[in-house]
Protein backbone atom coordinates (compact mmCIF):
# COMPACT_ATOMS: atom_id res chain seq x y z
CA UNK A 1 1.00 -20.40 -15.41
CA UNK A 2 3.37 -18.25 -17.28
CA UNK A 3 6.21 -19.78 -18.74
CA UNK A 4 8.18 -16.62 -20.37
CA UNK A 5 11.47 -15.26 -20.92
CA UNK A 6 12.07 -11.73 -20.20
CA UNK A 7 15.48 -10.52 -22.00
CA UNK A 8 16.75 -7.28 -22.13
CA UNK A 9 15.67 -5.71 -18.90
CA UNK A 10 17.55 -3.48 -16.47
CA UNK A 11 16.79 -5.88 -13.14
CA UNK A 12 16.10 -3.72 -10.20
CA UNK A 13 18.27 -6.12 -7.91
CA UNK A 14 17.93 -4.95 -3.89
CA UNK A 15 21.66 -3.85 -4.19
CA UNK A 16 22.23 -3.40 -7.88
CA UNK A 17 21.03 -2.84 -11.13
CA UNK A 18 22.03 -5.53 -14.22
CA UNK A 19 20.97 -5.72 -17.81
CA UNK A 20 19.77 -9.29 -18.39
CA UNK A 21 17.12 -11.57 -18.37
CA UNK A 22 14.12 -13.06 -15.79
CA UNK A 23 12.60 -16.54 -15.98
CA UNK A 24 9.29 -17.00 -14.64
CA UNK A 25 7.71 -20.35 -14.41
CA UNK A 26 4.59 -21.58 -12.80
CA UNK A 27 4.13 -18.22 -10.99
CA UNK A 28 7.46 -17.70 -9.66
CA UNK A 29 11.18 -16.32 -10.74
CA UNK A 30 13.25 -19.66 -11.69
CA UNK A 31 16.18 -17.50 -13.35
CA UNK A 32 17.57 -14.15 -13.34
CA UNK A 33 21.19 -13.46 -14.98
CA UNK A 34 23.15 -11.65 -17.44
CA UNK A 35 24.51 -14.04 -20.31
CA UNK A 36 22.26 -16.96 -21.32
CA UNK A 37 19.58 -18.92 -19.38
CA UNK A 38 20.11 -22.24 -19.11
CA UNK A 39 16.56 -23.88 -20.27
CA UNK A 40 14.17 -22.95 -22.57
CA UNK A 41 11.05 -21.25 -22.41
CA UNK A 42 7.31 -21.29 -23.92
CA UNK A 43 7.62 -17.66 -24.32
CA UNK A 44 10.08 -14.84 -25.06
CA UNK A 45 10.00 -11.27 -24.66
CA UNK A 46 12.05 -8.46 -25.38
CA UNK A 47 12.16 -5.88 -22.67
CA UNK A 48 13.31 -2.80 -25.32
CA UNK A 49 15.87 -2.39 -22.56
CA UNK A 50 13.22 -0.77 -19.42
CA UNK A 51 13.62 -1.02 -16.21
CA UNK A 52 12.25 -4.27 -14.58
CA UNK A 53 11.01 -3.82 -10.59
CA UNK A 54 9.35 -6.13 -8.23
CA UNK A 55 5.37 -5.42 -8.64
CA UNK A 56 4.05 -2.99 -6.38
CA UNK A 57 2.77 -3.74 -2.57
CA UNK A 58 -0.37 -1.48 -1.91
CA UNK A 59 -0.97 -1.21 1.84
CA UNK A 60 -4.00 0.66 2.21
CA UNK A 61 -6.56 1.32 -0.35
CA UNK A 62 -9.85 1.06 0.27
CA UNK A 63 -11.58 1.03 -3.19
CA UNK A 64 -10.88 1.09 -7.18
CA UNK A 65 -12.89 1.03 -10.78
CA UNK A 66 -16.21 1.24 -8.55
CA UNK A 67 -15.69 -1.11 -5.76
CA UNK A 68 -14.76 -0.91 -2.14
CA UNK A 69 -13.69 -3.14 0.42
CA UNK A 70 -16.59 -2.33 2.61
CA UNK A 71 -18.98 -3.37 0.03
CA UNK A 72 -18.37 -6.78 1.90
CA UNK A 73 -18.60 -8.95 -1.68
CA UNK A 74 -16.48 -10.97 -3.57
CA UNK A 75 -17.38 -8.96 -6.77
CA UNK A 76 -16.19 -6.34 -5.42
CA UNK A 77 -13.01 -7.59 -4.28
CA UNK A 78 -12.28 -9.34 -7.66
CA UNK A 79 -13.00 -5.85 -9.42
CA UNK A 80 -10.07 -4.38 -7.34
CA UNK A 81 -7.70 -6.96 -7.76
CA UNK A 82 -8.29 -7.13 -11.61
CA UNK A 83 -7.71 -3.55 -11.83
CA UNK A 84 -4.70 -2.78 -9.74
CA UNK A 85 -2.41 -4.23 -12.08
CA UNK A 86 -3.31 -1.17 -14.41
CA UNK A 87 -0.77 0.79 -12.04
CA UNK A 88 1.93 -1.73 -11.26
CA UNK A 89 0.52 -3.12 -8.01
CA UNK A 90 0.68 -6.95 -7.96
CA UNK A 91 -0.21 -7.04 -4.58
CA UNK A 92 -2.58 -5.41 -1.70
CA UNK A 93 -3.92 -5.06 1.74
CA UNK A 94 -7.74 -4.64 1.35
CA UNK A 95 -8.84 -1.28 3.61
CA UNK A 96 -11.78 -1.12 6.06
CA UNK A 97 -13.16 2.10 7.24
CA UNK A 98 -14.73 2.98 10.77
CA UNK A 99 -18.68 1.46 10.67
CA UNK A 100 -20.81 -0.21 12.72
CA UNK A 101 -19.15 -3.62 13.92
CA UNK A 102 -21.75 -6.16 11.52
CA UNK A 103 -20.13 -4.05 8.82
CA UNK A 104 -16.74 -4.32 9.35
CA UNK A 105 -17.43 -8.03 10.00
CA UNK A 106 -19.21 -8.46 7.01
CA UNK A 107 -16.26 -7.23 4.82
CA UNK A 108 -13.35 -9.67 7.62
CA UNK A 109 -15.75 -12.48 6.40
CA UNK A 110 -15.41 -12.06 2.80
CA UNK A 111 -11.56 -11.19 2.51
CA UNK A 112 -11.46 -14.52 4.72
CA UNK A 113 -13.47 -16.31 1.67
CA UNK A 114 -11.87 -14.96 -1.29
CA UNK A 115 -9.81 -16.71 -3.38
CA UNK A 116 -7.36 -14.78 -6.17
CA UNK A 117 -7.87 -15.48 -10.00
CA UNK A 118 -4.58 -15.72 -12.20
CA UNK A 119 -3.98 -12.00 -13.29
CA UNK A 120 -5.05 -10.41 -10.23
CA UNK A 121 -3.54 -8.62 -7.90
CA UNK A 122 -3.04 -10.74 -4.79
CA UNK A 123 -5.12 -9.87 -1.68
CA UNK A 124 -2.69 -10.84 1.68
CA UNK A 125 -5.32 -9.32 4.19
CA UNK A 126 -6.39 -6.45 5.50
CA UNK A 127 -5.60 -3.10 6.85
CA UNK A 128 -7.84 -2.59 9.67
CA UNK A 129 -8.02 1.78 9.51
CA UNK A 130 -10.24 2.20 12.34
CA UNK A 131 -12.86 2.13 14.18
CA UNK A 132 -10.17 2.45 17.55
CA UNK A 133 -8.71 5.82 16.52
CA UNK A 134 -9.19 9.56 17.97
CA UNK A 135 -12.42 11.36 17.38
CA UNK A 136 -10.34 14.79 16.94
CA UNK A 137 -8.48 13.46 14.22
CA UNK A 138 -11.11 11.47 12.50
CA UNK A 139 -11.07 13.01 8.89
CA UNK A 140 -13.18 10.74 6.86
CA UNK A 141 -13.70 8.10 9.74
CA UNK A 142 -17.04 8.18 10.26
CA UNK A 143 -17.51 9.50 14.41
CA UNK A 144 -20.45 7.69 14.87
CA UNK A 145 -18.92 4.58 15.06
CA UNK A 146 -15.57 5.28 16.28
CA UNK A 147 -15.10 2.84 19.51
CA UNK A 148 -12.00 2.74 22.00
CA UNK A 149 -9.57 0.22 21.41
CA UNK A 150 -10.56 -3.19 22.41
CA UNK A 151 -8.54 -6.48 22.49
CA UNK A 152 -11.45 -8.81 22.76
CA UNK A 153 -13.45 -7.20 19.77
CA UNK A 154 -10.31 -7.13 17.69
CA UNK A 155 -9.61 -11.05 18.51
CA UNK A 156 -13.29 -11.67 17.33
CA UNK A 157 -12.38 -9.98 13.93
CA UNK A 158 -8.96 -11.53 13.58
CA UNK A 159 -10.36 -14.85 13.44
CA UNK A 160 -13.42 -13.81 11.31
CA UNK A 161 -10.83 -12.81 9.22
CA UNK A 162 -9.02 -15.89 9.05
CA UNK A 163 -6.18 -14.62 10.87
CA UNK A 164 -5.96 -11.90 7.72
CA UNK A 165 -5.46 -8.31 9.61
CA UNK A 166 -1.80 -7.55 8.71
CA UNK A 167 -1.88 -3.94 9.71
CA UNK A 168 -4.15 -1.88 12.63
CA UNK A 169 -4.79 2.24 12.28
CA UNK A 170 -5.31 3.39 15.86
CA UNK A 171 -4.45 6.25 17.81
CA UNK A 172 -2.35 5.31 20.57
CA UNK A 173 -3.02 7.44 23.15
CA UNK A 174 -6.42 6.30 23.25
CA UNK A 175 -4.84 2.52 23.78
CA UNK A 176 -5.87 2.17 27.84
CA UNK A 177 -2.00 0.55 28.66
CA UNK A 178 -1.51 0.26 25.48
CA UNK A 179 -2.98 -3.18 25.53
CA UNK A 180 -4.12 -3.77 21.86
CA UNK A 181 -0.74 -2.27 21.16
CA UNK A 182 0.58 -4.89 22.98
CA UNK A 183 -1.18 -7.63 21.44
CA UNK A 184 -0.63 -6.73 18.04
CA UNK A 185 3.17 -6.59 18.54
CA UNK A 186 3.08 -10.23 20.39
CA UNK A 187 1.33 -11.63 17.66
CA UNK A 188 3.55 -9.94 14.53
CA UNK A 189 0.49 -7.50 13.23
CA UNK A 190 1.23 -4.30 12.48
CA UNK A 191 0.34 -1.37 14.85
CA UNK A 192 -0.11 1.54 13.34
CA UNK A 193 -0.62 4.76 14.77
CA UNK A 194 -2.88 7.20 12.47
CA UNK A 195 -5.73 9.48 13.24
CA UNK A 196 -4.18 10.14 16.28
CA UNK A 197 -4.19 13.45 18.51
CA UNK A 198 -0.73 12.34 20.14
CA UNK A 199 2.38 14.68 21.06
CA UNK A 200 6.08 13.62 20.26
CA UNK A 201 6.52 12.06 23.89
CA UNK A 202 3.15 9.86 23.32
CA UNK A 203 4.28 8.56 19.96
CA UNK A 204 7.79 7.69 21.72
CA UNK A 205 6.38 5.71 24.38
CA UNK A 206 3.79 3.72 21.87
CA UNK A 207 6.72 2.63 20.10
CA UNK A 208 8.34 1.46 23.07
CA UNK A 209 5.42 -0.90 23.44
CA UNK A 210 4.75 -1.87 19.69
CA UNK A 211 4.04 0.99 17.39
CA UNK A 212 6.33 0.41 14.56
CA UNK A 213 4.45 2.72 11.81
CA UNK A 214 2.56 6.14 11.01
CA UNK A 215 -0.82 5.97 8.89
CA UNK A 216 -0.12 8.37 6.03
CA UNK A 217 2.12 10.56 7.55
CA UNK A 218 1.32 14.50 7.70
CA UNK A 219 -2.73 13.45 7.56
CA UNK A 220 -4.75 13.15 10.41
CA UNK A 221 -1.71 13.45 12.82
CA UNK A 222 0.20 16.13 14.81
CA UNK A 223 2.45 18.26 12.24
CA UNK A 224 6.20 19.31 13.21
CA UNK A 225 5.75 22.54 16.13
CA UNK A 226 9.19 24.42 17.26
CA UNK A 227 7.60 23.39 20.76
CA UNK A 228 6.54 19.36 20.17
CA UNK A 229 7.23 17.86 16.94
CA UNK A 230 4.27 15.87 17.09
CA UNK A 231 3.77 12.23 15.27
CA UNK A 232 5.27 13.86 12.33
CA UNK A 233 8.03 14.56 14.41
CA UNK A 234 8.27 11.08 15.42
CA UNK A 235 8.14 9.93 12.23
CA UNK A 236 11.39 12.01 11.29
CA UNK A 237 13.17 11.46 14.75
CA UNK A 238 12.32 7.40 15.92
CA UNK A 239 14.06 5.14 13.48
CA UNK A 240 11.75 1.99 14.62
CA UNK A 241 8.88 3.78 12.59
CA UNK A 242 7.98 3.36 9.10
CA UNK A 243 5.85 5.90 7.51
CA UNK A 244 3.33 5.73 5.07
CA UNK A 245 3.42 7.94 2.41
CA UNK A 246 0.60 9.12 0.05
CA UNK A 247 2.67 10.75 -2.75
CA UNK A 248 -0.13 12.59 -4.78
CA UNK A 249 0.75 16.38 -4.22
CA UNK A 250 -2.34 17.05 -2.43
CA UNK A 251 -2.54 15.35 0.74
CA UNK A 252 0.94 16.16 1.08
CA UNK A 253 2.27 19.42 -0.73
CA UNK A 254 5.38 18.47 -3.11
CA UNK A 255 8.47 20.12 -1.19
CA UNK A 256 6.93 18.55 1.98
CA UNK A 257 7.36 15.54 0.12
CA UNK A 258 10.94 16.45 -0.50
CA UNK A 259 11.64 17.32 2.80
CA UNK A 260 10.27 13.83 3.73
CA UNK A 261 12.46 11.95 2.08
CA UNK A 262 15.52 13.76 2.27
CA UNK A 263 15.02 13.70 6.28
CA UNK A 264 13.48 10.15 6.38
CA UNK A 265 14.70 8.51 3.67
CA UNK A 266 13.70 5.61 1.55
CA UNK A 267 14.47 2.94 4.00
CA UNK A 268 11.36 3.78 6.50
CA UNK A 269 8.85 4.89 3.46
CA UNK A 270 5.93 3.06 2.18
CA UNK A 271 4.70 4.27 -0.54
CA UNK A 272 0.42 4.04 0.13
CA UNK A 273 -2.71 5.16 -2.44
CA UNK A 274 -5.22 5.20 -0.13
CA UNK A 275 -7.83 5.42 -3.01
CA UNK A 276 -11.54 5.23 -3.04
CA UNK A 277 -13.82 3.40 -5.38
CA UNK A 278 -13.92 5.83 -7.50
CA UNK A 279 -10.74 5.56 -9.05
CA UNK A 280 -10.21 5.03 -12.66
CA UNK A 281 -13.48 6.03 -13.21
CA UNK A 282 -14.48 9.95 -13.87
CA UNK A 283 -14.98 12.31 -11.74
CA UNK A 284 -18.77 12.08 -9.88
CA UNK A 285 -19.84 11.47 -6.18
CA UNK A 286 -19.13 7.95 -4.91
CA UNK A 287 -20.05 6.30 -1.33
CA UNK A 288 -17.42 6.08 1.25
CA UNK A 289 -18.50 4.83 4.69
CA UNK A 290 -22.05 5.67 4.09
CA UNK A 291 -20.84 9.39 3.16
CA UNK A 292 -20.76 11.07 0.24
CA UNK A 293 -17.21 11.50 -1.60
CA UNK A 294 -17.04 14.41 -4.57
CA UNK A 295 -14.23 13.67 -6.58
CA UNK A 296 -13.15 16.60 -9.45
CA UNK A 297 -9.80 17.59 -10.75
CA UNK A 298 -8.58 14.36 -9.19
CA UNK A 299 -9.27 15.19 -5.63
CA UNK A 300 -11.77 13.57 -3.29
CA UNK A 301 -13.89 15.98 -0.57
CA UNK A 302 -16.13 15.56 2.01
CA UNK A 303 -19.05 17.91 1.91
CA UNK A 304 -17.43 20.13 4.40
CA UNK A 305 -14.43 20.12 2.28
CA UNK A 306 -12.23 17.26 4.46
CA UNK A 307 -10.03 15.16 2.49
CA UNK A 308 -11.20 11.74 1.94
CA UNK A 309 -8.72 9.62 0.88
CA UNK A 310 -7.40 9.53 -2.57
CA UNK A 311 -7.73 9.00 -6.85
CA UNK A 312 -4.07 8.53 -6.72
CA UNK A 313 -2.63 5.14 -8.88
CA UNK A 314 0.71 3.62 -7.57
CA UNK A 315 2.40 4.71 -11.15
CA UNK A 316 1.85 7.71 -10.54
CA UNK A 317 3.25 8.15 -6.65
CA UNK A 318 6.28 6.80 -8.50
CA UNK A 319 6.56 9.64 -11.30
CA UNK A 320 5.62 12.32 -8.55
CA UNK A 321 8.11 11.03 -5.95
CA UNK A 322 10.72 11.03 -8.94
CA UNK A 323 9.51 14.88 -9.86
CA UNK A 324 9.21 15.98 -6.04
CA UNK A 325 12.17 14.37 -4.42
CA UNK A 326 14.85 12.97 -7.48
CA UNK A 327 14.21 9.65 -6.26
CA UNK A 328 16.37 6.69 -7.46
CA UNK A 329 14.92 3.72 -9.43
CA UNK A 330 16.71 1.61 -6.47
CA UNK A 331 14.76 3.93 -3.95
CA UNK A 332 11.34 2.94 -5.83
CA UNK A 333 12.01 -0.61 -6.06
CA UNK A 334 12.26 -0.38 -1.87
CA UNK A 335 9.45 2.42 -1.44
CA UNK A 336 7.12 0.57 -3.22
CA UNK A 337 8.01 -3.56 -2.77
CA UNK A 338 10.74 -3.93 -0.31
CA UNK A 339 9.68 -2.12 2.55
CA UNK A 340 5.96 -3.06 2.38
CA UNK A 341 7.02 -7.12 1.92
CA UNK A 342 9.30 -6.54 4.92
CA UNK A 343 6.73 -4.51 7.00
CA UNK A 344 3.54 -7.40 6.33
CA UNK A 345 5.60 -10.06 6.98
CA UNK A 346 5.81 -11.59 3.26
CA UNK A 347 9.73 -10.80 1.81
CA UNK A 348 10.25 -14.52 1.57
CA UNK A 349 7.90 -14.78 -1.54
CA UNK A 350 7.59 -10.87 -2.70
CA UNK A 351 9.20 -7.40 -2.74
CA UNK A 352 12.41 -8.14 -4.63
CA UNK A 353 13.45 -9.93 -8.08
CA UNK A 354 14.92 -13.10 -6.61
CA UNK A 355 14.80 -16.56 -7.78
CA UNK A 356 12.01 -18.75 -5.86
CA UNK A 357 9.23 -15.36 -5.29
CA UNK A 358 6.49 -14.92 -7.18
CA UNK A 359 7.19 -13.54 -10.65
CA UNK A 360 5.27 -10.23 -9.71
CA UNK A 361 7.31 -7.86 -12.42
CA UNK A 362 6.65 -4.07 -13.58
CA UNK A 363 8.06 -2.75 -16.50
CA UNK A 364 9.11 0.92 -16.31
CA UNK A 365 10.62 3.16 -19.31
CA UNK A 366 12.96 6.10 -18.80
CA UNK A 367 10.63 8.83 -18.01
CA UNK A 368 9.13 6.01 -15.28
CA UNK A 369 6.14 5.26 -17.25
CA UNK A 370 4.35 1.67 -16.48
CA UNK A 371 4.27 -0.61 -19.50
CA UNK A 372 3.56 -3.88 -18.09
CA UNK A 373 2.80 -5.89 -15.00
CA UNK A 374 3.11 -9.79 -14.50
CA UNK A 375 1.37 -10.94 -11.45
CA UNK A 376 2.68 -14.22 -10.57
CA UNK A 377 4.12 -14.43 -14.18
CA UNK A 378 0.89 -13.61 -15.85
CA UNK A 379 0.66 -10.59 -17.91
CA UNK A 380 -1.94 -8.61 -16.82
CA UNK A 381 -1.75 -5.30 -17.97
CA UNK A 382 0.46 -3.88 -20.74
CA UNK A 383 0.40 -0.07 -22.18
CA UNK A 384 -1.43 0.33 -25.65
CA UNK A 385 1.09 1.42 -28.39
CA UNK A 386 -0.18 4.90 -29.25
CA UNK A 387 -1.31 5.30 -32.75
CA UNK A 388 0.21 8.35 -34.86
């Protein structure tokens, strides 16, 4: 494990920001101050004076650099998690998408079975994103397989899993008494509502029984109507929701962005990628689902032209929220770590700089650029010095 010294770094504390220094020892932060530290270290490292952030929490991407979660492999898993750090996320939520059940299984079985190599991103669990969501909303979710919610099936797959499904996409008003609602609230898993055909009074009354979050808010949902404000609406008006956000431009148009987080506010925003295999690899058609996915000029279609999740890397929601909505550095640091730690359950060991959590750093310059990411006090990814 990493035994390093980072001096010189503007800490990203949750209610300040100091210029100082961050031990890291055998994975985790064992100092953070402003003077001197108070043992030695194996390794120093001058910060040039950037900012220093807790790594970034992705909670729903499905694929990266080729592989997807529904390939159902340990390869492909490993590929994932070795890339992420290449856009500040030390940690994820590995995405399903709506298939036939022996697939979904498949992929529960090997998230269950995989183990995290030092340098990788860490895998929690999984973001279950269908199949129990609304067939007029479906987007990219295969309709085929799209099934009504069901609290036996989904107690089958949590303990294929391993007890590993942290978050559940479904559309709530298809949620018979709202009984896998329910059950994800009593047992502390996310309920998500997302691909969902609900009105502003539905959404209200699922999160009286155990929605506490929208599934990329403004996709796949009810928009804002002078008559019903719809989910988005909800998402706006019910301050029990989180929201996730995917912060590319396209899925959501910049001043919408804006107008998202000047009404919401970076308290009840998770920042999301949603990407597909094919990122960080050029633009071509790549398999999502069993469909085809064309990806060009950084945007990923459906042959009918439907949106199908995203190419969008987590340093780069950062720079556009910062462009779109004059987003604080503090505001980052909680779009992007805070929230999601608090929201899956793991703040005790991840989503702030704070001695005793996992020394999962990123390394940000001025203009919000990523130059380096320690996952669990490893350095896995640091920018190339560009040549003259």
């Amino acid at each position: 494990m990493g035994d390093i010294l980072l001096r010189n770094v503007r800490i990203c504390l949750p209610d300040k920001l100091v210029t100082g220094y961050i031990g890291m020892r055998n994975g985790e932060i064992v100092e953070i101050g402003e003077d001197e530290p108070s043992v030695q270290y194996g390794q120093e490292v001058d910060g040039e004076n950037r900012y220093a952030l807790p790594g970034f929490i992705d909670g729903h991407i499905h694929g990266a650099a080729g592989a997807d979660t529904m390939d159902a492999t340990q390869e492909s898993l490993h590929k994932m998690a070795a890339w992420l750090p290449n856009e500040g996320t030390t940690t994820f939520l590995a995405t399903t998408i709506t298939q036939e059940k022996e697939a979904i299984e498949t992929a529960l079985e090997q998230v269950r079975l995989f183990t995290n190599q030092a340098g990788e991103a860490e895998l929690i669990g999984v973001h279950l994103e269908g199949p129990f969501v609304n067939p007029v909303k479906a987007g990219a979710q295969p309709i085929a397989h799209i099934r009504q919610p069901d609290t036996e099936l989904f107690q089958k797959w949590q303990k294929l899993s391993g007890n590993k499904i942290k978050v559940v996409t479904l559309a709530p008003e298809c949620d018979e008494d709202y009984q896998l609602t329910k059950l994800l609230a009593s047992e502390q898993i996310v309920a998500s509502a997302g691909h969902t055909d609900a009105s502003f009074k539905q959404i209200k009354d699922a999160a009286d029984q155990g929605i506490t979050q929208l599934t990329h808010l403004c996709n796949q949902m009810n928009g804002i109507h002078h008559r019903d404000v719809g989910a988005v609406g909800a998402g706006f008006l019910l301050p029990m929701l989180m929201s996730e956000l995917i912060a590319d431009g396209i899925h959501v148009a910049p001043e919408m962005l804006r107008l998202i987080y000047q009404n919401i506010g970076p308290d009840r925003l998770i920042l999301i990628t949603d990407s597909l295999r094919g990122k960080g690899l050029e633009d071509g058609t790549y398999d999502l689902g069993g469909q085809a996915v064309t990806v060009k000029d950084g945007k990923a279609l459906l042959p009918d032209g439907t949106l199908a999740g995203s190419m969008l890397q987590m340093k780069d929601a950062v720079r556009n929220m910062a462009a779109f909505a004059d987003v604080s550095i503090a505001d980052i640091a909680k779009m992007t770590a805070e929230n999601p730690a608090k929201q899956y359950g793991i703040y005790d060991r991840k989503g702030s700089l704070a001695i005793g959590k996992d020394a999962d750093i990123v390394l940000l310059d001025d203009q919000l650029t990523l130059q380096a990411t320690y996952c669990k006090g490893h350095l896995a990814y640091q920018k190339e010095e560009e040549s003259c």
